[in-house]
Protein backbone atom coordinates (compact mmCIF):
# COMPACT_ATOMS: atom_id res chain seq x y z
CA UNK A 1 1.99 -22.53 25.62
CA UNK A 2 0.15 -19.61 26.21
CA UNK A 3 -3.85 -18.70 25.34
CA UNK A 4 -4.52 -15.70 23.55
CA UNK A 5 -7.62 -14.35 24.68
CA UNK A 6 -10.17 -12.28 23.54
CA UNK A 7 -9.93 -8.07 23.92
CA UNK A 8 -12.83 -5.99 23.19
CA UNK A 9 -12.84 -1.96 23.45
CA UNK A 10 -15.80 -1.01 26.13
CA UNK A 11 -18.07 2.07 25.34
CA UNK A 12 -16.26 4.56 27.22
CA UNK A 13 -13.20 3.11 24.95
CA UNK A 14 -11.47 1.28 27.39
CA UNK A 15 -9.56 -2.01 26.03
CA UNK A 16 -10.03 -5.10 27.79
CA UNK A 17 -9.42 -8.42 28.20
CA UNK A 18 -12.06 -11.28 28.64
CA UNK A 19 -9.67 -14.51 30.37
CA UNK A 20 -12.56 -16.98 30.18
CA UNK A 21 -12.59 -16.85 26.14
CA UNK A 22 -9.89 -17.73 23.90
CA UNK A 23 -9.07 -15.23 20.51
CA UNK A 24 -10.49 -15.52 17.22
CA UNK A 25 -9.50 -14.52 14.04
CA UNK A 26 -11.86 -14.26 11.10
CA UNK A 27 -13.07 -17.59 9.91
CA UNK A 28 -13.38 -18.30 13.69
CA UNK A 29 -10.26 -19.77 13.45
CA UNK A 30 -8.32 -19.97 17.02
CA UNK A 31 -5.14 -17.76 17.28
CA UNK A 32 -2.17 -19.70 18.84
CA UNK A 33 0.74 -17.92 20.67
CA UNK A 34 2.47 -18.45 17.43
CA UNK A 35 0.56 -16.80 15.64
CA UNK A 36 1.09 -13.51 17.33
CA UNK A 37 4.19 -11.24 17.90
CA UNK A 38 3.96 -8.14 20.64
CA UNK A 39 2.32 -4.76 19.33
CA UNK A 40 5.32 -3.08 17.81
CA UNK A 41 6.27 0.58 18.14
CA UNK A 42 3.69 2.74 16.18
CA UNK A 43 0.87 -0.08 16.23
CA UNK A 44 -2.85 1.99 16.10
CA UNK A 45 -5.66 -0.07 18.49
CA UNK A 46 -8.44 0.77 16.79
CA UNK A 47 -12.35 -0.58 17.80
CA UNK A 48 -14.37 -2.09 15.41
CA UNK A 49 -17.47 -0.24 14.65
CA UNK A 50 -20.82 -2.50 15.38
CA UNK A 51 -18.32 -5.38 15.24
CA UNK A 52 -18.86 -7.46 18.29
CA UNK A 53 -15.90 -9.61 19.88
CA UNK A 54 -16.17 -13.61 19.94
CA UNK A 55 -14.07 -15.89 21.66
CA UNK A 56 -14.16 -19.63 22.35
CA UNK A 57 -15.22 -21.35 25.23
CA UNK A 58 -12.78 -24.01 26.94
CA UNK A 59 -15.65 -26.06 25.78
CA UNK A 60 -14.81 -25.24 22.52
CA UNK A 61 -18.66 -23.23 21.91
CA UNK A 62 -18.28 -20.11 19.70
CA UNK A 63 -19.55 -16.75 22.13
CA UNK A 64 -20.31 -13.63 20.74
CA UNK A 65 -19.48 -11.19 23.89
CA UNK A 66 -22.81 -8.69 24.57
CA UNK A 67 -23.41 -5.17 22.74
CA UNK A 68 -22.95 -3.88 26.48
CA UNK A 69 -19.69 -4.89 26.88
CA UNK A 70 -18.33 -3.19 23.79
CA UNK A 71 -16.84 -3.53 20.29
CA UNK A 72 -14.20 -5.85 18.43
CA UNK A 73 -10.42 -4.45 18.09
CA UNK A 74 -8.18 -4.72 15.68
CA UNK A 75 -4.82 -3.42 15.28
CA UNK A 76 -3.49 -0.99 12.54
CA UNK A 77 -0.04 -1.64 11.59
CA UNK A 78 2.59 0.82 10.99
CA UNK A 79 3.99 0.11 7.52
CA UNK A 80 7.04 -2.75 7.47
CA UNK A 81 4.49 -5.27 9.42
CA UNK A 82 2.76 -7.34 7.07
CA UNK A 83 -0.35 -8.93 8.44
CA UNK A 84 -1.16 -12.54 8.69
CA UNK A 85 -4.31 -13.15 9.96
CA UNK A 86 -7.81 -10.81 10.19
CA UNK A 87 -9.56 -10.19 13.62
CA UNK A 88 -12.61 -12.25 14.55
CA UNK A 89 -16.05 -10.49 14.74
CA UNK A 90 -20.15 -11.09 14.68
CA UNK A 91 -21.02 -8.08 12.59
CA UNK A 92 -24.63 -6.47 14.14
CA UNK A 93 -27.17 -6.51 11.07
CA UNK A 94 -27.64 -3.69 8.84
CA UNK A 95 -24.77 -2.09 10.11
CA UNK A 96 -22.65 0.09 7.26
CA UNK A 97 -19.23 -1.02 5.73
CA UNK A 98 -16.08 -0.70 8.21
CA UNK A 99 -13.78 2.09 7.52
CA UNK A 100 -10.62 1.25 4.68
CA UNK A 101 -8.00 0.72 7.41
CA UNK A 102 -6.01 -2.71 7.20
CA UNK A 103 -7.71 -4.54 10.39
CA UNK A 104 -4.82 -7.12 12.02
CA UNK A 105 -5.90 -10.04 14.38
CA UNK A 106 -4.87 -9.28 17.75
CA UNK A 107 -5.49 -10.93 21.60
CA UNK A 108 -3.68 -10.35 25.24
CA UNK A 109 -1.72 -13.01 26.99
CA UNK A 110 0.14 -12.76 29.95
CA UNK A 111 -1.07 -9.23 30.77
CA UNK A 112 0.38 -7.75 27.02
CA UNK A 113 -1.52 -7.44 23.43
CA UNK A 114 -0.51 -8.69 20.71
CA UNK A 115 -1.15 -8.78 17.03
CA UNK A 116 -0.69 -11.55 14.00
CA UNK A 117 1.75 -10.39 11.89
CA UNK A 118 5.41 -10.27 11.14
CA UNK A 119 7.92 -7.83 10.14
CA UNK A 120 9.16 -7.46 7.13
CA UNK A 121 11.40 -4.21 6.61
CA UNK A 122 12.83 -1.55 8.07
CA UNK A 123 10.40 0.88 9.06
CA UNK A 124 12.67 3.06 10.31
CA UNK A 125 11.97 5.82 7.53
CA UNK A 126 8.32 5.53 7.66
CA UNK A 127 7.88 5.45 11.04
CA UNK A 128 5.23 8.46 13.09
CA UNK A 129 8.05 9.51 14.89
CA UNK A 130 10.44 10.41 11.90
CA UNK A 131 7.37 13.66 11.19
CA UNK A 132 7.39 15.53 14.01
CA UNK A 133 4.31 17.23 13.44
CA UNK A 134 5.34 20.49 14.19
CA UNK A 135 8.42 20.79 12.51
CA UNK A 136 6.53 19.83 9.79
CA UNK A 137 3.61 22.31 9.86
CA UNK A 138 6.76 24.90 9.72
CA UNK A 139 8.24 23.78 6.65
CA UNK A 140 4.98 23.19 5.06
CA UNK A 141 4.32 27.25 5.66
CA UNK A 142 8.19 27.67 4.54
CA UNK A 143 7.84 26.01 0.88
CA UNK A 144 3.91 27.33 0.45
CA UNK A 145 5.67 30.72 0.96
CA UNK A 146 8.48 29.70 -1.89
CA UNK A 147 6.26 28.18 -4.58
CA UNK A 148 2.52 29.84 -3.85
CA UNK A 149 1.46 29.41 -7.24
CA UNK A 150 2.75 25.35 -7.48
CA UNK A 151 -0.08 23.63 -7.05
CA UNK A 152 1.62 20.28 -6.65
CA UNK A 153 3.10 21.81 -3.44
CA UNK A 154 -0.74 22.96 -2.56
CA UNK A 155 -2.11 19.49 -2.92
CA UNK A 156 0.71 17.51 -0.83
CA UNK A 157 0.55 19.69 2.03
CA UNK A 158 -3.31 18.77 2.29
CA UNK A 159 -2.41 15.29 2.19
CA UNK A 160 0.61 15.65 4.35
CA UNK A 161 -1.32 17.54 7.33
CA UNK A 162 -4.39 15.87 7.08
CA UNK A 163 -3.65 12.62 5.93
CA UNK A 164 0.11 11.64 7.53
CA UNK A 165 1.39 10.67 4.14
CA UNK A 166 4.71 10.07 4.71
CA UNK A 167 5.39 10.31 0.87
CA UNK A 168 3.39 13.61 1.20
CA UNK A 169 5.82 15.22 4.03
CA UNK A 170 9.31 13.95 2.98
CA UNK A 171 8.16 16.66 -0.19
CA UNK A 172 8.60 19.15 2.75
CA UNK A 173 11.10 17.51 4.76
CA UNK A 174 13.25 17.13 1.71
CA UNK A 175 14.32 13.88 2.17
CA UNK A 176 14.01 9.97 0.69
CA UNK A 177 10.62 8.91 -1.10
CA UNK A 178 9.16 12.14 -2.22
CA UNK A 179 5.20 12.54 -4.19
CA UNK A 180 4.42 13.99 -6.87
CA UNK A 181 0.64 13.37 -7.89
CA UNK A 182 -0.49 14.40 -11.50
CA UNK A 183 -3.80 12.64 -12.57
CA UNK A 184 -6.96 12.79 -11.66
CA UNK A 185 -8.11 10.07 -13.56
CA UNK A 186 -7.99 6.42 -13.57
CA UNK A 187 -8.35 3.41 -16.06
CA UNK A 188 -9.24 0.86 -13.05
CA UNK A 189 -12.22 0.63 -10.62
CA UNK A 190 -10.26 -0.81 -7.56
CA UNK A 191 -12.62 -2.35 -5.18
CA UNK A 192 -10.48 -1.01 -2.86
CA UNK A 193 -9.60 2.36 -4.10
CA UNK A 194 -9.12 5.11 -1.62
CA UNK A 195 -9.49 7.74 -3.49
CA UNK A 196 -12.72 7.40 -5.61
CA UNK A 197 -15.29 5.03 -4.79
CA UNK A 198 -18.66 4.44 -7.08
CA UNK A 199 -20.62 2.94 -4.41
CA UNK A 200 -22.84 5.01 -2.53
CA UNK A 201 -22.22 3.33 1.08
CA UNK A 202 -18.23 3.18 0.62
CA UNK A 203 -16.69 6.12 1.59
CA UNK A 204 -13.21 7.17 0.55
CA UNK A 205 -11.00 8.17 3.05
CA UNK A 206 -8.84 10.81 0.65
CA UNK A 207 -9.95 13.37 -1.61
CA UNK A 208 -8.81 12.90 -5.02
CA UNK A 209 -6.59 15.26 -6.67
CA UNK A 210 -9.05 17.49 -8.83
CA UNK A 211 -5.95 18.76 -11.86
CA UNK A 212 -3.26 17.93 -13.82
CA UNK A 213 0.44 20.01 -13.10
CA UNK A 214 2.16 21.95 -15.45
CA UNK A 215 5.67 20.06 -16.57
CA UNK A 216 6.81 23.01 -14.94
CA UNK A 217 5.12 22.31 -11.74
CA UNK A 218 6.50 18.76 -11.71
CA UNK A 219 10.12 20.01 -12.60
CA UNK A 220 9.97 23.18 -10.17
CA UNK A 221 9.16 20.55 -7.25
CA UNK A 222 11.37 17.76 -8.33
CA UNK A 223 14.33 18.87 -9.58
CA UNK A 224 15.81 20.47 -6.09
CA UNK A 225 14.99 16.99 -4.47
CA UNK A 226 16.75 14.75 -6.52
CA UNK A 227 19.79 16.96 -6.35
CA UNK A 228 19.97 17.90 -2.53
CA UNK A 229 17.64 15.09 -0.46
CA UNK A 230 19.19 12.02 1.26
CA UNK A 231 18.18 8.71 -0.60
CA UNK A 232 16.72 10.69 -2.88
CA UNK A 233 13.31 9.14 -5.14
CA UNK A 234 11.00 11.14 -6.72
CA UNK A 235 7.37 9.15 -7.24
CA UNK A 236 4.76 9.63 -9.44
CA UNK A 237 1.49 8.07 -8.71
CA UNK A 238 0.37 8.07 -5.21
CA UNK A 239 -2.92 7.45 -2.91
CA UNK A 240 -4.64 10.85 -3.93
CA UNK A 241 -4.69 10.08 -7.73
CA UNK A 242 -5.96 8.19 -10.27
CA UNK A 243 -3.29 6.35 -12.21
CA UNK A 244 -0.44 8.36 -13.46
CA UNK A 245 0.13 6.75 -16.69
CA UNK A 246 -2.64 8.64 -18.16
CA UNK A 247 -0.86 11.48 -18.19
CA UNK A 248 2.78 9.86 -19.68
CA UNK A 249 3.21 12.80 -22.12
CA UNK A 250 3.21 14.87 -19.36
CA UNK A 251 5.84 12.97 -17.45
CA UNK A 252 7.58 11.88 -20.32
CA UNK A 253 8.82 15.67 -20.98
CA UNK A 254 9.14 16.26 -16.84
CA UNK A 255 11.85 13.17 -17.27
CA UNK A 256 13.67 14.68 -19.70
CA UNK A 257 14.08 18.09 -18.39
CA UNK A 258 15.31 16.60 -14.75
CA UNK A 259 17.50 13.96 -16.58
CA UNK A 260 19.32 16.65 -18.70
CA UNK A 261 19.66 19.20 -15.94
CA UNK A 262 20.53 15.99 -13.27
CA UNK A 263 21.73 12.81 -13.04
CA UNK A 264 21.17 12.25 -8.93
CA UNK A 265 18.43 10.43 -7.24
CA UNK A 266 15.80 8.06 -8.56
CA UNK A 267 12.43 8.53 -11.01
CA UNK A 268 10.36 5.83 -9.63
CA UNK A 269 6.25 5.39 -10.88
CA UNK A 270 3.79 3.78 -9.41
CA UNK A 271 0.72 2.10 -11.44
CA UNK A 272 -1.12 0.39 -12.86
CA UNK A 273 1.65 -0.78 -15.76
CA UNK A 274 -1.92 -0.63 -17.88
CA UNK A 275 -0.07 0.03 -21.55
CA UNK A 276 3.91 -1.18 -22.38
CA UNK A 277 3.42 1.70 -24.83
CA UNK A 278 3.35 4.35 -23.15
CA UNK A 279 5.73 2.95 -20.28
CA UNK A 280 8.83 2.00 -22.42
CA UNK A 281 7.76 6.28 -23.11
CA UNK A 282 8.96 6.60 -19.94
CA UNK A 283 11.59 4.26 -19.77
CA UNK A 284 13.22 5.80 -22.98
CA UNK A 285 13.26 8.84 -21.69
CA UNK A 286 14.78 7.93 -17.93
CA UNK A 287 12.54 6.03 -15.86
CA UNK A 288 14.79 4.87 -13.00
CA UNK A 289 12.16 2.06 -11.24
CA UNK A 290 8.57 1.13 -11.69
CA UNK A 291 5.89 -0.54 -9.37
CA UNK A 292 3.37 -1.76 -10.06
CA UNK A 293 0.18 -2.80 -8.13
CA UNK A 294 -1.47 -6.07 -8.63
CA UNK A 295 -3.65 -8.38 -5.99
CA UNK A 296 -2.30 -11.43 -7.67
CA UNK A 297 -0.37 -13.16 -10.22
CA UNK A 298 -3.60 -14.72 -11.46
CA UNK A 299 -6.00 -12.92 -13.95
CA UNK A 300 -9.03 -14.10 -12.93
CA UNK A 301 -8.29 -12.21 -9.38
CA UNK A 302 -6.35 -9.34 -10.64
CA UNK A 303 -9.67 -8.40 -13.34
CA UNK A 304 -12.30 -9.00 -10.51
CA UNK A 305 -10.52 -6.86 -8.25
CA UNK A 306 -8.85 -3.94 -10.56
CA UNK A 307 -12.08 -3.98 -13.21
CA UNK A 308 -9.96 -2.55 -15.38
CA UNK A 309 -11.18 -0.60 -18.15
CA UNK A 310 -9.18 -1.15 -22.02
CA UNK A 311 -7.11 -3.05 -20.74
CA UNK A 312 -5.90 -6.91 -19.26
CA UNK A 313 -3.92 -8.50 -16.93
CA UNK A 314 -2.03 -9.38 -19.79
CA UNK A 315 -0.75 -5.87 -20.95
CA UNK A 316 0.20 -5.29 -17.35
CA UNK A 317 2.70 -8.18 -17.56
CA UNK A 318 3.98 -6.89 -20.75
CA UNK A 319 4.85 -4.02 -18.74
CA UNK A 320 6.84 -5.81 -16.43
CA UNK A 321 8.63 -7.42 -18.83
CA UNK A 322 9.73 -4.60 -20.89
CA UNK A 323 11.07 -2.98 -17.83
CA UNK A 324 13.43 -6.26 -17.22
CA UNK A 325 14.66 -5.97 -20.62
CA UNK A 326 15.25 -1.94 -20.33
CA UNK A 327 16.96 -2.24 -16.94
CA UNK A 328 14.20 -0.72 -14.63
CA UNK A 329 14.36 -1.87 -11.27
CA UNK A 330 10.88 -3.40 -11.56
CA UNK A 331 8.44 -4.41 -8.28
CA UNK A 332 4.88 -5.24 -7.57
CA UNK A 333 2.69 -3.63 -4.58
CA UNK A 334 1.20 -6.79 -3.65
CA UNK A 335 -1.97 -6.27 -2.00
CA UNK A 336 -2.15 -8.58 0.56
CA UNK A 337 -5.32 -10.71 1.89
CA UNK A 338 -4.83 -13.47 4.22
CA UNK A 339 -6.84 -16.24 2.83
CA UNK A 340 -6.95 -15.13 -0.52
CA UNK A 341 -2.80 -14.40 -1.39
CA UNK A 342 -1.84 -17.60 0.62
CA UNK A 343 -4.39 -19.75 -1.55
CA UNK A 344 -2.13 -22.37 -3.25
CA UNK A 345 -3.64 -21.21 -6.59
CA UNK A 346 -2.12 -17.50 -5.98
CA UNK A 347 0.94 -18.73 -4.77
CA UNK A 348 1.88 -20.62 -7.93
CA UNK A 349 0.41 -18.09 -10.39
CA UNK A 350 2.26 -15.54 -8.37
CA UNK A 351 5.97 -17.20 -8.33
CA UNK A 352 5.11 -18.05 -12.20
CA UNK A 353 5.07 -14.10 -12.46
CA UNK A 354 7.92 -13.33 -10.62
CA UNK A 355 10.17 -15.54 -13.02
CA UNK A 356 8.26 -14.45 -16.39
CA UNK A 357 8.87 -11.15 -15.60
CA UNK A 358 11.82 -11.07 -13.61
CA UNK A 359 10.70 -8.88 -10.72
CA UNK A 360 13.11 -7.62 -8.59
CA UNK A 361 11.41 -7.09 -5.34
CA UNK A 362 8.02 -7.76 -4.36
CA UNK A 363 6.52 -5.02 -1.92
CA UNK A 364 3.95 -6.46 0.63
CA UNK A 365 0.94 -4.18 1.38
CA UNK A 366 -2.16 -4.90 3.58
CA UNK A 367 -4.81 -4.64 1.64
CA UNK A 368 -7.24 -2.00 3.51
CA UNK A 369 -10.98 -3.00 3.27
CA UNK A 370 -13.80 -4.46 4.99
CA UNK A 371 -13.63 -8.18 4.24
CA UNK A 372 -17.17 -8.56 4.15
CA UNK A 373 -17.20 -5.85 1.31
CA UNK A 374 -14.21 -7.67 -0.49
CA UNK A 375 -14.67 -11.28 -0.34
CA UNK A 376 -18.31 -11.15 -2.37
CA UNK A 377 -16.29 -9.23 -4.82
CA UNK A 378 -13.40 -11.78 -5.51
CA UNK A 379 -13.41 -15.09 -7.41
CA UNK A 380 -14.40 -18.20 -4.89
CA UNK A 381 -11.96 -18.73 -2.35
CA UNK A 382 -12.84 -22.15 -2.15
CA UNK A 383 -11.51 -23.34 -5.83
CA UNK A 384 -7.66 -21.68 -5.18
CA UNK A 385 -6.77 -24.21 -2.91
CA UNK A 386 -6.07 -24.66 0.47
CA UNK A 387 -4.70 -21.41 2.68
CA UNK A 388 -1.35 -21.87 3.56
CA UNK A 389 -0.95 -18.60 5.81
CA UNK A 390 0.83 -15.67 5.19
CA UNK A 391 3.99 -16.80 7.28
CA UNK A 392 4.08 -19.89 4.77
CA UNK A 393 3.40 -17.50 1.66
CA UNK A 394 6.72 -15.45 2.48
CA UNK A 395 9.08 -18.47 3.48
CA UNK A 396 7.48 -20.19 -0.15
CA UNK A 397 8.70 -16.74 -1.94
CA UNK A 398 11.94 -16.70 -0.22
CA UNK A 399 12.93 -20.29 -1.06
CA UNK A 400 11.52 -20.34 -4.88
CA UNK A 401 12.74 -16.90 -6.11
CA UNK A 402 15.37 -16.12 -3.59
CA UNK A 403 16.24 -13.52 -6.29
CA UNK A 404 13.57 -11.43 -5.92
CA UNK A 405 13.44 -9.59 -2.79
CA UNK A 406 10.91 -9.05 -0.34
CA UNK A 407 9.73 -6.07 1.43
CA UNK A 408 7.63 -2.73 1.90
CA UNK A 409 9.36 0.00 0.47
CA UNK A 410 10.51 1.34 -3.19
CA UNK A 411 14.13 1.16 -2.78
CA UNK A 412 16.69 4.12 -3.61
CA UNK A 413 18.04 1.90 -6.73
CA UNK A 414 18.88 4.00 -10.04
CA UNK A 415 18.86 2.34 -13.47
CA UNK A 416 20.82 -0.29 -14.38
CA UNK A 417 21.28 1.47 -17.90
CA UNK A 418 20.26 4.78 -18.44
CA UNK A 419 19.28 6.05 -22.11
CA UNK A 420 21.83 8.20 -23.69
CA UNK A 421 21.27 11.88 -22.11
CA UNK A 422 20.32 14.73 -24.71
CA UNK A 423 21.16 18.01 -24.15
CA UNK A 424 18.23 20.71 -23.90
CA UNK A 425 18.15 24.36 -23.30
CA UNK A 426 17.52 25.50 -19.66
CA UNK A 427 14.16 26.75 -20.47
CA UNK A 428 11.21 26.10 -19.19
CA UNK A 429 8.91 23.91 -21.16
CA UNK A 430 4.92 23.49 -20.17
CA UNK A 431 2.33 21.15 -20.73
């Protein structure tokens, strides 16, 4: 079997290989060729800020390679790759927190990189090459020119030409998975959040959407796309917003206008799932899927991680619940942390809330964070249990709940049973 060895990114940012050392991921534990797949199409190298490379000796001594030499890498992977291991580093003292990307393990043998991770759907619609850039800077001007005074259509273009969001552009594109962001504010402190962060020395990566639409705005934006776009899903709650259940009324009516003037594509939310109340709202009035992000089927990790604020763990899974019942084609966003996720404790509190709550799909998401800011944060690793890897996590789902599937992506899935229609004028209602 092949070594992987060690690859560092030089000062001039040149990546490297060092032959005499053999790859570590974090934990210092030794990457095998099995461990690794090649970089797929779309992969981002990216060097670890004041994040030195290690290796191992053949002598089996840990070696931290020299400040002069250059910086740790880690790979960035395109979404449908779910990573299994973190990269190795010695972090130099006093140095700030690493950027929120989601940092994958990765090492060179034979003369090609590779990374530690596996695929696990089709990225086909999320991939960079499906948003030509320029195309997209065209339609961008094209709908801005249509709908200057929708601010929904103001605040998507920011985050679809300076932040790649894929759920951003297909708004423009008019196709599949299409955002909608309406609220500002949040009921959870994610440690994670990229959006709003309370500590001084972690920066967000996204602004944070500073108003709430009209219903009008919503239903001016979302209406054509349900009707005309391919695979059609129209999301509320996305990376530039609090949590969109805050503002239910306000979807609520949105729901009912598109539902009574349409009855293509999908309604899909994504949150929190903080109050059943104000959800089965939603599902009343037309909700076509739900999901719903959680770190783990465990309370203990879900509250240190979430922080939530009025409310638990417990209403969340209510949530999910009352979506089974109702016919909402319910998933998770399962933020994913080798070492933590893959802890025998997680796995069984996570399969015992796939069957409470009859989940239908469970969507894998690397979690993006420096560990070093997120493992102080979380319960003890230590009392969940051995690791089992992330590759033994996914075969363990797969053979207990073969029901439930597992993936990346919301799927274009309407409701199993809609609520009976009413019939409304055509005019426009606001908020």
């Amino acid at each position: 079997m092949a070594t992987p060895y060690v690859v560092y990114c030089t000062p001039e940012g040149e990546i490297c290989e060092e032959p005499r050392l053999q790859a570590l991921a974090f934990g210092d534990r030794p990457l095998q060729e099995a461990d690794l797949i090649p970089l797929p199409d779309g992969v981002t190298l990216s060097m670890m800020p004041d994040r030195l490379a290690i290796g191992k000796k053949r002598t089996g001594e840990r070696q931290i390679l020299s400040k002069k030499r250059g910086w740790a890498v880690a790979a960035l992977l395109p979404i449908g790759y779910t990573r299994t291991l973190l990269p190795g580093y010695e972090k130099v003292p006093g140095t700030e927190p690493l950027p929120f990307f989601g940092y994958s393990a990765v090492a060179s043998m034979n003369g090609r990189m590779y990374v530690a991770a596996v695929k696990t759907d089709d990225p086909t619609k999320w991939h960079p090459k499906a948003f030509n850039r320029q195309k997209l800077e065209r339609l961008v001007q094209q709908k801005q020119a249509q709908m200057p005074e929708n601010r929904i259509i103001g605040q998507h273009a920011h985050c679809a030409l300076d932040y790649s969001c894929p759920t951003a552009s297909n708004l423009f594109f008019e196709r599949w998975e299409m955002a909608v962001a309406v609220s500002p504010g949040c009921n959870a402190r994610c440690v994670g959040c990229i959006s709003k962060q309370e500590e001084e020395d972690l920066i967000s990566p996204q602004d944070r959407l500073t108003f709430i639409p009209s219903v009008d705005e919503i239903v001016d934006v979302a209406l054509p796309h349900l009707e005309q776009a391919e695979d059609a899903i129209v999301s509320f709650g996305q990376g530039c917003e609090g949590d969109p259940l805050l503002q239910w009324h306000r979807i609520e009516k949105a729901i009912k206008i598109l539902r009574t003037r349409t009855s293509k594509g999908v309604l899909n939310i994504n949150t929190n799932a903080s109050n059943p109340r104000w959800l089965q709202r939603l599902y009343d009035a037309g909700l076509d899927t739900i999901r719903i992000s959680t770190i783990s089927g465990h309370p203990e990790t879900y509250t240190a991680y979430y922080r939530p604020l009025g409310y638990t763990f417990e209403n969340v899974k209510e949530s999910m619940r009352r979506a089974s019942a109702e016919g909402v084609h319910s998933s998770i966003n399962l933020l994913c942390f080798p070492g933590l996720i893959d802890r025998e404790r997680e796995i069984e509190a996570l399969l015992a809330l796939v069957r409470e709550t009859d989940l239908k799909l469970i969507q894998l998401r690397n979690l993006n964070i420096d560990p070093e800011v997120f493992l102080p944060r979380m319960p003890d690793p230590n009392t969940m249990g051995k690791a089992l890897g992330m590759k033994k996590l996914i075969e363990i789902l797969r053979r207990e709940v073969p029901q439930t599937e597992i993936g990346n992506f919301t799927r274009p899935i309407q409701r199993a049973r809609r609520p009976q229609e009413a019939i409304v004028g055509d005019g426009k209602e606001e908020a």
